[in-house]
N, C-alpha and C. Protein backbone atom coordinates (compact mmCIF):
# COMPACT_ATOMS: atom_id res chain seq x y z
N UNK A 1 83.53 110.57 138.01
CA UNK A 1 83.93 110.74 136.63
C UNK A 1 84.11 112.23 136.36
N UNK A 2 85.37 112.85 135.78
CA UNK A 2 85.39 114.12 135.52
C UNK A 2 84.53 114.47 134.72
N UNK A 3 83.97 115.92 134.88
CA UNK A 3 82.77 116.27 133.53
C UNK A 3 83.70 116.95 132.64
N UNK A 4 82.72 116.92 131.29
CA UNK A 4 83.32 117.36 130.01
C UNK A 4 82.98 118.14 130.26
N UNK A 5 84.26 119.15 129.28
CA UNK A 5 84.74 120.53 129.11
C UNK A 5 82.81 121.07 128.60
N UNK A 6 82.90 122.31 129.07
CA UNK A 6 81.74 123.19 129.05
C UNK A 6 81.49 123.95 127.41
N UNK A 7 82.75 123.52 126.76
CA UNK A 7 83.45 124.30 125.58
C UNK A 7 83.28 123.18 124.54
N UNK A 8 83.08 121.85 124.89
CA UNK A 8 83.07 120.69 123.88
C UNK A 8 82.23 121.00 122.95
N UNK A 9 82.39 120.95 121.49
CA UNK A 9 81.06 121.05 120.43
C UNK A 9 80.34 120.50 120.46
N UNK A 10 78.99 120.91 120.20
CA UNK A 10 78.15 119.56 120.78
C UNK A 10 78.13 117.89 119.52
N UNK A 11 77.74 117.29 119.89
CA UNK A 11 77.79 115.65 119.84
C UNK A 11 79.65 115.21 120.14
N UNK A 12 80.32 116.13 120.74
CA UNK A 12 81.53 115.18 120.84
C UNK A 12 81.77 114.97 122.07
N UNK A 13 82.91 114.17 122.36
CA UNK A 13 83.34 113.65 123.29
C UNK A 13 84.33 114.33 123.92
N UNK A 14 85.19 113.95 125.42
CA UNK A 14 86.46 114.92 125.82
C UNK A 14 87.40 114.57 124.65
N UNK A 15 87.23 113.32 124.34
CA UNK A 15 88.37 113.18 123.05
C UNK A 15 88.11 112.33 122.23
N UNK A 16 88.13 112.70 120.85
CA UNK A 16 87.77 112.28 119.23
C UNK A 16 89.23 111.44 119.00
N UNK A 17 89.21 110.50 118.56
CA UNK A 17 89.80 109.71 117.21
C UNK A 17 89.79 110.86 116.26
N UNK A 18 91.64 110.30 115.55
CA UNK A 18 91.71 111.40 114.44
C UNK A 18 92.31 110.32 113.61
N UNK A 19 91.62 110.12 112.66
CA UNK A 19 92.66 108.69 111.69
C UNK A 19 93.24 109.80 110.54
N UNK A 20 94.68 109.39 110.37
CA UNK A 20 94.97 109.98 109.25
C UNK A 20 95.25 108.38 108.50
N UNK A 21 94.95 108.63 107.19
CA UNK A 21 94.80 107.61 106.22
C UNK A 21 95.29 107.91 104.42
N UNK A 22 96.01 107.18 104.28
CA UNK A 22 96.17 107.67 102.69
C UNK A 22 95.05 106.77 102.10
N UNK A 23 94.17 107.44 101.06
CA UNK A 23 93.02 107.74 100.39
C UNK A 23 91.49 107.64 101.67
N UNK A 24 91.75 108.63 102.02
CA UNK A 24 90.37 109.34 103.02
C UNK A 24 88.86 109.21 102.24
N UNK A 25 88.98 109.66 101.21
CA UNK A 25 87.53 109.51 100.18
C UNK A 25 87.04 108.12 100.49
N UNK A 26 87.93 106.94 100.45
CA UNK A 26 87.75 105.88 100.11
C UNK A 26 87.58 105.32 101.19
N UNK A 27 88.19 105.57 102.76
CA UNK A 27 88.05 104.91 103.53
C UNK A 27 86.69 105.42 104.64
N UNK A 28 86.09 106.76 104.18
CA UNK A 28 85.07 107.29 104.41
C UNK A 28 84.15 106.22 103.73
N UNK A 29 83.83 106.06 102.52
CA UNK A 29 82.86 105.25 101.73
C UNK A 29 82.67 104.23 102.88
N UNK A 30 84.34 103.50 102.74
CA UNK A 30 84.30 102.26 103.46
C UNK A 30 83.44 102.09 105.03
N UNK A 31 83.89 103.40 105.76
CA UNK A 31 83.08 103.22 107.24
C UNK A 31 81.59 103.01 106.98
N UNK A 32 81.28 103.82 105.93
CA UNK A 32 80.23 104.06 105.73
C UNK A 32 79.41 102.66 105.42
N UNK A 33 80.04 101.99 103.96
CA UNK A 33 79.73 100.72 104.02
C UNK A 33 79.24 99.70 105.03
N UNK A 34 80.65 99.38 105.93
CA UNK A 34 81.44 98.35 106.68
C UNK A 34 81.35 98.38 107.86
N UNK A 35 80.52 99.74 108.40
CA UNK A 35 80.28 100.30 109.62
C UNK A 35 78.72 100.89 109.79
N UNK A 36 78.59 101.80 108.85
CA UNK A 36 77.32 102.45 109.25
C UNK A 36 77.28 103.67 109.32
N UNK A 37 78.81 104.16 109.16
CA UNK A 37 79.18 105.41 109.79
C UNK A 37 78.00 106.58 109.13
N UNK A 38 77.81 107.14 109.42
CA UNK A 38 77.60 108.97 108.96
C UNK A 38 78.59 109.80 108.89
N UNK A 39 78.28 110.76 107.91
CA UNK A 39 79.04 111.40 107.28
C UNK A 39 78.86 112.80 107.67
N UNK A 40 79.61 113.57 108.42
CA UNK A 40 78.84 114.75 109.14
C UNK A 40 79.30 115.89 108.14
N UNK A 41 80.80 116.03 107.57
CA UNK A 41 81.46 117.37 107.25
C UNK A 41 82.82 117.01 106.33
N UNK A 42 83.39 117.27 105.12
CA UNK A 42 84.54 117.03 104.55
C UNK A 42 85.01 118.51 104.01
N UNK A 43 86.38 119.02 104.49
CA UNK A 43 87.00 120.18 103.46
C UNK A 43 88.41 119.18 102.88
N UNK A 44 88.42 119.56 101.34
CA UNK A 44 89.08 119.36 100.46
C UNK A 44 90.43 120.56 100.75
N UNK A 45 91.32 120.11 100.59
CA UNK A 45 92.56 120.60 99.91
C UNK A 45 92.34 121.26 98.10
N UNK A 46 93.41 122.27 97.62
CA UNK A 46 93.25 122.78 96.42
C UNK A 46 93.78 121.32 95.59
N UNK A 47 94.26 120.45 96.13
CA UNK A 47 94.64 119.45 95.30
C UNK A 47 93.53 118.12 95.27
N UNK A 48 92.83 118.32 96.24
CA UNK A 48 91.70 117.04 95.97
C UNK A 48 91.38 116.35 97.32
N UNK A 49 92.54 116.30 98.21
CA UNK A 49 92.85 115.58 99.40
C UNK A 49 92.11 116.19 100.22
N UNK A 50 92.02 115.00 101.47
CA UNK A 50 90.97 115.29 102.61
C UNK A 50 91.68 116.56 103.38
N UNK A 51 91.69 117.31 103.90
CA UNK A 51 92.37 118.14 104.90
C UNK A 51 91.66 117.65 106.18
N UNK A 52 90.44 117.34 106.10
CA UNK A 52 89.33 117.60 107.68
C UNK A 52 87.74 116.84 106.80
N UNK A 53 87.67 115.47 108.14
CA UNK A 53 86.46 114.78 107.72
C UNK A 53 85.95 114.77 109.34
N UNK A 54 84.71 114.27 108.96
CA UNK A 54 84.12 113.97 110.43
C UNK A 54 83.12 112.92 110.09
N UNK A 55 83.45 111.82 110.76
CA UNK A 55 81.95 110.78 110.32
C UNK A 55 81.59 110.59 111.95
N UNK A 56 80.43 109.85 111.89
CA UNK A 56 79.91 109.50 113.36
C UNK A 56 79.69 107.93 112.91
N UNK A 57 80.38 107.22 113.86
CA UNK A 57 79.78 105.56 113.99
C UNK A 57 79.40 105.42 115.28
N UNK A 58 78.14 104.83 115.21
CA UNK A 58 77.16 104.83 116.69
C UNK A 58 76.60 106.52 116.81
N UNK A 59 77.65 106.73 118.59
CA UNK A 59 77.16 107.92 118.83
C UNK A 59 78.33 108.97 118.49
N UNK A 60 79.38 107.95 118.20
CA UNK A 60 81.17 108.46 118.38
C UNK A 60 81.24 109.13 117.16
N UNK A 61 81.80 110.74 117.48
CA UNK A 61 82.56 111.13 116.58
C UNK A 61 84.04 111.12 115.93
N UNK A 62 84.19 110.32 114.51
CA UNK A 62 85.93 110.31 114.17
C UNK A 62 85.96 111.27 113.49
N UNK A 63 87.26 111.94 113.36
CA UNK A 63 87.82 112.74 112.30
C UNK A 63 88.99 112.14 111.49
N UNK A 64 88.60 112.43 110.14
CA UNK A 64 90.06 112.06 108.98
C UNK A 64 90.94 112.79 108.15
N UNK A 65 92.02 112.33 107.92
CA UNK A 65 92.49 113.05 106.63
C UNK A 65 93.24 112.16 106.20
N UNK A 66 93.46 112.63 104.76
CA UNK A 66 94.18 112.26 103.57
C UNK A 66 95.73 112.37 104.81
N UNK A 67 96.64 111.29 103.75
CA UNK A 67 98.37 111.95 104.50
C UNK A 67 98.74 113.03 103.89
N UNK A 68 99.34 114.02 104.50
CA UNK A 68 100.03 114.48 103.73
C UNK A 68 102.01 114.50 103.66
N UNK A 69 102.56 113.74 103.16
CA UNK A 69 103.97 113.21 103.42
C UNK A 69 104.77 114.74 103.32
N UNK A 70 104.48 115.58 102.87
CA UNK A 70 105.22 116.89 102.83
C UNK A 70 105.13 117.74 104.25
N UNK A 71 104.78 117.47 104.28
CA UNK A 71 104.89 117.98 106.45
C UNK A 71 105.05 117.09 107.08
N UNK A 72 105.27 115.99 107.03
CA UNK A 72 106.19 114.62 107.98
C UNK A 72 105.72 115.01 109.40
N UNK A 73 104.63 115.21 109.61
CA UNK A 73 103.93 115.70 110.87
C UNK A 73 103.57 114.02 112.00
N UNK A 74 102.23 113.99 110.66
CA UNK A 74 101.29 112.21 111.43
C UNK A 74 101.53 111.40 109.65
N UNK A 75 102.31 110.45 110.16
CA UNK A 75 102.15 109.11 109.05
C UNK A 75 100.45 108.86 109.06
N UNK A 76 100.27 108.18 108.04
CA UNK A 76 99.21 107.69 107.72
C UNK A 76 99.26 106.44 108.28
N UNK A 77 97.79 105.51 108.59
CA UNK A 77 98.38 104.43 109.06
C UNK A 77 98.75 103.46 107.91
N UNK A 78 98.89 103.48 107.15
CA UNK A 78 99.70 102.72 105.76
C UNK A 78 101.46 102.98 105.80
N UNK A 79 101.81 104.11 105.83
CA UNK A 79 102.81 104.71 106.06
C UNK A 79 103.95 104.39 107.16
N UNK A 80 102.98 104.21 108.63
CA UNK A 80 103.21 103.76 109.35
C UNK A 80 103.54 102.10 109.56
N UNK A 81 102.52 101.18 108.77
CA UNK A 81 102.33 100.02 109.02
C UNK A 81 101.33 99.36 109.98
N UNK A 82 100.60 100.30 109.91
CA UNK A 82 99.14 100.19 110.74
C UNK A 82 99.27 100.82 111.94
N UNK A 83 98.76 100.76 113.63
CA UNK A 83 99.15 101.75 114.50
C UNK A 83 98.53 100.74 115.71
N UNK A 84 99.46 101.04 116.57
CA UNK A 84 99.50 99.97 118.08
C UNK A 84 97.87 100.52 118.37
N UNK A 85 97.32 101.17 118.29
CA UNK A 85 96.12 101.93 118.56
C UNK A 85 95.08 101.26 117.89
N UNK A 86 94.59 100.74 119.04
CA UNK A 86 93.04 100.27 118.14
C UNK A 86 91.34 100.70 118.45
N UNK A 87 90.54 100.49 118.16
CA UNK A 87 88.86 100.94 118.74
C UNK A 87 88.19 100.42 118.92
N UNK A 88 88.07 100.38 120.42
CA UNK A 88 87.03 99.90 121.16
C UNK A 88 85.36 100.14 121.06
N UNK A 89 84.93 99.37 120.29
CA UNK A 89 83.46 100.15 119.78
C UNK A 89 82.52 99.10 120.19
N UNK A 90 81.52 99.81 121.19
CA UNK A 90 80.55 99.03 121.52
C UNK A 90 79.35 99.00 120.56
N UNK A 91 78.38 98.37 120.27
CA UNK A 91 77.10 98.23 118.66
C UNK A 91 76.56 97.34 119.26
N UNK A 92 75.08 97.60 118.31
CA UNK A 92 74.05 96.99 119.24
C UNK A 92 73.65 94.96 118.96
N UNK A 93 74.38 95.08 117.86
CA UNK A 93 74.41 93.39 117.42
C UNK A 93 75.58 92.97 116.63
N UNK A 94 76.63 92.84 117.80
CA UNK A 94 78.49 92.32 117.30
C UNK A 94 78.19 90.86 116.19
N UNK A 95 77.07 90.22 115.42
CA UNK A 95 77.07 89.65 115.11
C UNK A 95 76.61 90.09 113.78
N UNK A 96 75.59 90.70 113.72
CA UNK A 96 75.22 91.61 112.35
C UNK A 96 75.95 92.60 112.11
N UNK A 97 76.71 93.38 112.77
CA UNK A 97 78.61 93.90 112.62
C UNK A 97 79.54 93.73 111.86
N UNK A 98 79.99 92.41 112.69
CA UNK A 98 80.26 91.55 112.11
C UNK A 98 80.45 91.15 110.52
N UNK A 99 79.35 90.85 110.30
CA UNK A 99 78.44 90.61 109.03
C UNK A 99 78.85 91.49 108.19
N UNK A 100 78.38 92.50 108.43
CA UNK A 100 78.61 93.69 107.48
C UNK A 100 80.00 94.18 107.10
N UNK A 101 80.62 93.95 108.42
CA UNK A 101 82.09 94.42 107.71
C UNK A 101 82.52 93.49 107.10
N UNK A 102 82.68 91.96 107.26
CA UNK A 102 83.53 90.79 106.87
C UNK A 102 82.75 91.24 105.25
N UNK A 103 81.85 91.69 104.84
CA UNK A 103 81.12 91.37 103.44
C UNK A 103 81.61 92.91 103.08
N UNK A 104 81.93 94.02 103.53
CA UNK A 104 82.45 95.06 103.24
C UNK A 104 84.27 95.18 102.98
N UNK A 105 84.84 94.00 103.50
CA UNK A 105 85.87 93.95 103.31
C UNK A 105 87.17 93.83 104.54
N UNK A 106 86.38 93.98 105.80
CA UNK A 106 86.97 93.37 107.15
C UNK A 106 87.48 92.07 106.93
N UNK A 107 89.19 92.05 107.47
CA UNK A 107 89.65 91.21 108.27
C UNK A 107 89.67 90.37 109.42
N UNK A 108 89.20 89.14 109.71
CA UNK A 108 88.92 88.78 111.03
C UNK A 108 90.08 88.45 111.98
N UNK A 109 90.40 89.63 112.82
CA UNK A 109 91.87 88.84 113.32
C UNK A 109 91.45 87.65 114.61
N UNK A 110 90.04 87.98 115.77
CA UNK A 110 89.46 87.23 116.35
C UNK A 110 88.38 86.89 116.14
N UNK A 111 88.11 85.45 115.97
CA UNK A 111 86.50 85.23 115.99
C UNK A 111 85.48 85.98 117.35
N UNK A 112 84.59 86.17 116.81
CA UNK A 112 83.16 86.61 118.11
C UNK A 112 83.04 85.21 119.38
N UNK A 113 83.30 85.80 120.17
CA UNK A 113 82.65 84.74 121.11
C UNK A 113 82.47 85.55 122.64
N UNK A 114 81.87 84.93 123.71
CA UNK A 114 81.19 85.66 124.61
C UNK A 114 82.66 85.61 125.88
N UNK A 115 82.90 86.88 126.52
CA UNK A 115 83.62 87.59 127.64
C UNK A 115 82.97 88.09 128.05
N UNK A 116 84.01 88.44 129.45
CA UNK A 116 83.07 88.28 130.61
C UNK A 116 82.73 89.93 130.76
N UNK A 117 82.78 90.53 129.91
CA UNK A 117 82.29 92.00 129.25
C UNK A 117 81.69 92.29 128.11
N UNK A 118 81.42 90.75 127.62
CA UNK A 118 80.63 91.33 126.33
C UNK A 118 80.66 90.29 125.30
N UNK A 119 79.97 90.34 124.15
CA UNK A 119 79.93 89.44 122.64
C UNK A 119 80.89 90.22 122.59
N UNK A 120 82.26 89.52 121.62
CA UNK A 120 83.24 90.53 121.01
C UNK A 120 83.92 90.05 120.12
N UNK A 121 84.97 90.90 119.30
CA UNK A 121 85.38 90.15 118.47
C UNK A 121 86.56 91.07 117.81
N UNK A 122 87.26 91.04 116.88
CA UNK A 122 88.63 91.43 116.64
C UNK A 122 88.60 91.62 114.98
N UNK A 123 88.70 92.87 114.63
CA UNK A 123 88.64 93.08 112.79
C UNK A 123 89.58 93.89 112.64
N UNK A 124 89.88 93.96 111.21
CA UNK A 124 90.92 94.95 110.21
C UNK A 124 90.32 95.32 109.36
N UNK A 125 90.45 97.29 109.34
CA UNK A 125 89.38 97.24 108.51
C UNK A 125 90.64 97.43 107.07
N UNK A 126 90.34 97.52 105.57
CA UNK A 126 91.00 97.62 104.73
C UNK A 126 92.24 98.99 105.06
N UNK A 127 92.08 100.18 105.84
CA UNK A 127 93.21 100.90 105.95
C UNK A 127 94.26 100.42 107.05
N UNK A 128 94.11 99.29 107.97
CA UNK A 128 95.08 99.20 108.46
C UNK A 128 94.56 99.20 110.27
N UNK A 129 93.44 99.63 110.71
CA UNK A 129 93.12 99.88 111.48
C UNK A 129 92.52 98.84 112.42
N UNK A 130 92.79 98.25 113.45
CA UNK A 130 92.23 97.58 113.99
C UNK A 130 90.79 97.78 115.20
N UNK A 131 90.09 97.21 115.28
CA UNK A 131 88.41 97.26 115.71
C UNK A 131 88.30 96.32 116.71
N UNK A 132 87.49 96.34 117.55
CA UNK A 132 86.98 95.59 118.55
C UNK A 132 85.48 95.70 119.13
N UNK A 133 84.69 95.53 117.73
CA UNK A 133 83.37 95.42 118.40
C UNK A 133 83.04 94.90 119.14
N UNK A 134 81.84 94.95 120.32
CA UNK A 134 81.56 94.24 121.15
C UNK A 134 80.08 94.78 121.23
N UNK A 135 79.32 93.82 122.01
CA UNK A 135 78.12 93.86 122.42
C UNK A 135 78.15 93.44 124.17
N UNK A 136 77.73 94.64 125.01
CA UNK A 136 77.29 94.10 126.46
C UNK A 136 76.63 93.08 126.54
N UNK A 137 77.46 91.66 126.94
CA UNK A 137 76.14 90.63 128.19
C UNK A 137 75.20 91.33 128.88
């Protein structure tokens, strides 16, 4: 396995998730809710908008922002229509997960049931984003 860069900040990974999202405030709450996430760091824009978030779900660090459509840089995934890209997130009980997001406002696109890698299962969370919790057999 290659080792990580010597330069990585510490708690991250060789490579972070960056969701850009139109209304960031809200979909922060939501991880937070619907996930568990932590909330590590947010800078605001002079107008209100996210520029730069960082939450941690599990051990994983994501980063967010607000869209911003005036630099036609990264669509939001709304903008886009959601994104072929989804997250693979392993948690320690895909059933109390589960739980929490479907009552936070998750979509179930697959029910939970057992593979031959794991409890798993298939969600949407309200921005568009698709999930794949799982729990190791």
């Amino acid at each position: 396995m290659p080792a990580k860069p010597k330069n990585t900040p510490e708690g991250f990974h060789s490579a972070t998730p960056y969701i850009c999202v139109r209304g960031a405030a809200e979909a922060i709450d939501w991880y937070k809710r619907g996930f568990g996430a932590v909330e590590l760091m947010r800078h605001l824009a002079e107008d209100g908008r996210i520029q730069h978030a960082q939450i941690m779900i599990g051990d994983s660090p994501f980063m967010l922002s607000d869209e911003y459509p005036e630099f036609n840089m990264v669509k939001s995934l709304q903008a886009a229509g959601g994104s072929p890209v989804s997250i693979f997130l392993y948690v320690e009980d895909v059933d109390a997960f589960f739980r929490q997001a479907e009552a936070a406002g998750a979509r179930v696109i697959l029910p939970i049931s057992d593979q031959q890698y794991g409890r798993s299962g298939g969600l949407v969370d309200p921005f568009g984003l698709t999930w794949w919790p799982t729990t190791p057999l």
